[in-house]
Protein backbone atom coordinates (compact mmCIF):
# COMPACT_ATOMS: atom_id res chain seq x y z
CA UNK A 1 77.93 15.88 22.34
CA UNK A 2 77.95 12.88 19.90
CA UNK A 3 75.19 12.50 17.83
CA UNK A 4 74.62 8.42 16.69
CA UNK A 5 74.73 7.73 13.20
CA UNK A 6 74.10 5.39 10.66
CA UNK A 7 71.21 2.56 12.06
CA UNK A 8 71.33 3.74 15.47
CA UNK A 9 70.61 7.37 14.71
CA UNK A 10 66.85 7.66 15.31
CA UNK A 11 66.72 4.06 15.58
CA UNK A 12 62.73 3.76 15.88
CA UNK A 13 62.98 5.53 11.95
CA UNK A 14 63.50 3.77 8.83
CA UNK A 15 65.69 5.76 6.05
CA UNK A 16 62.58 5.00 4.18
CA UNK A 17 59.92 6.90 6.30
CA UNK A 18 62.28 9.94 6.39
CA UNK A 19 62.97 10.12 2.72
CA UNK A 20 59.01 10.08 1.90
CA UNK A 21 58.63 12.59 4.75
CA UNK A 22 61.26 15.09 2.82
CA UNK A 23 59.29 14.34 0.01
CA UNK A 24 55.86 15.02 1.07
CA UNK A 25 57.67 18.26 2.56
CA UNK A 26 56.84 21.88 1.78
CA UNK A 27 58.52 24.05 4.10
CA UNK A 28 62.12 24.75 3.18
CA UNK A 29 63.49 24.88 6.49
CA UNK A 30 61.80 21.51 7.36
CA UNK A 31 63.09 19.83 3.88
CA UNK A 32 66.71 21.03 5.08
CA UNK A 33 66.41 19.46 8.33
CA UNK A 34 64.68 16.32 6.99
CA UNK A 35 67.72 16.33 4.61
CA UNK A 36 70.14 16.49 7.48
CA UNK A 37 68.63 13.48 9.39
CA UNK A 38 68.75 11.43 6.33
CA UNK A 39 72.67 11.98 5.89
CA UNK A 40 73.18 11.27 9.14
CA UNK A 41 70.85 8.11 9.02
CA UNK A 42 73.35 7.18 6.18
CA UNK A 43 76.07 7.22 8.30
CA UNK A 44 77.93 10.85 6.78
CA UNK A 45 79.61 13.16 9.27
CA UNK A 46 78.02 16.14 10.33
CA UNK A 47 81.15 18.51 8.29
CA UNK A 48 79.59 16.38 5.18
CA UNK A 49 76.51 17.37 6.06
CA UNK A 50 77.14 20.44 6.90
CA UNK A 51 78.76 20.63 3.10
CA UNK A 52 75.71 19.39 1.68
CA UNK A 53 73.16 21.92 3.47
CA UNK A 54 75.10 25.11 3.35
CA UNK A 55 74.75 25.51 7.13
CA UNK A 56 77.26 25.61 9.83
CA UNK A 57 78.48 22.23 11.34
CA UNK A 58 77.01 23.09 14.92
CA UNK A 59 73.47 23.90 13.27
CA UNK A 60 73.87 20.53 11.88
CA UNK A 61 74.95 19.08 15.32
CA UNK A 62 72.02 21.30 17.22
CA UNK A 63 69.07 19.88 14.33
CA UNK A 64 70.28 16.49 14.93
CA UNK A 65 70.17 16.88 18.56
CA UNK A 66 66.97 17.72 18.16
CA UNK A 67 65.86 14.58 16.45
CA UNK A 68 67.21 12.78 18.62
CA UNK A 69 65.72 14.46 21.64
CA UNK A 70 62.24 15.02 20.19
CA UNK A 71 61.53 12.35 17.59
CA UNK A 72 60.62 13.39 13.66
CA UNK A 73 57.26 14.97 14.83
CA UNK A 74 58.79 17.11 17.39
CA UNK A 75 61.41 18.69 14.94
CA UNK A 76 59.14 19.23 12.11
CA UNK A 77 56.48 21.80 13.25
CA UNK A 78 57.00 25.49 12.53
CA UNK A 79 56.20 26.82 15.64
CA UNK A 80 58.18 26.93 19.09
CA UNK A 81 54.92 25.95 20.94
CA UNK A 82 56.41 21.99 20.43
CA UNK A 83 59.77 22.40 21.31
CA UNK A 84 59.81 21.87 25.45
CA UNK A 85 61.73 24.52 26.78
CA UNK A 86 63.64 23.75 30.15
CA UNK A 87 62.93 25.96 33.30
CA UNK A 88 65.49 28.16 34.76
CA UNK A 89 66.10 28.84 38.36
């Protein structure tokens, strides 16, 4: 799946907000995510990215995903209690 980038990547974010979020960041994981959105945000490709963070291009693509699908707030928290999991049948 394509992930936007550039302005219309979280859209409702300003390249601003998210750089003083990674800054006010502690948790590593969450600074490397943070990190991810605002490369994307910039408009680089998800092998840059991928580059940049040491991680594997479809953990970039899945973390962006996520942003997309659950905002800043919902990508940030350390525990799986605010992801919302689908239900199988």
């Amino acid at each position: 799946m394509y992930v936007k980038k550039g302005a219309l990547f979280l859209s409702n974010v300003s390249l601003a907000k998210l750089e003083t979020l990674y800054s006010k960041e502690t948790n590593a994981k969450a600074k490397i995510r943070l990190q991810c959105a605002i490369l994307r945000k910039k408009g680089k490709s998800q092998p840059f990215i991928s580059e940049v963070t040491g991680k594997p291009v479809m953990s970039v693509s899945n973390t962006l995903r996520r942003f997309e699908r659950f905002g800043v707030n919902g990508c940030l928290g350390s525990t799986i209690s605010n992801l919302v999991l689908p239900t199988l049948i």
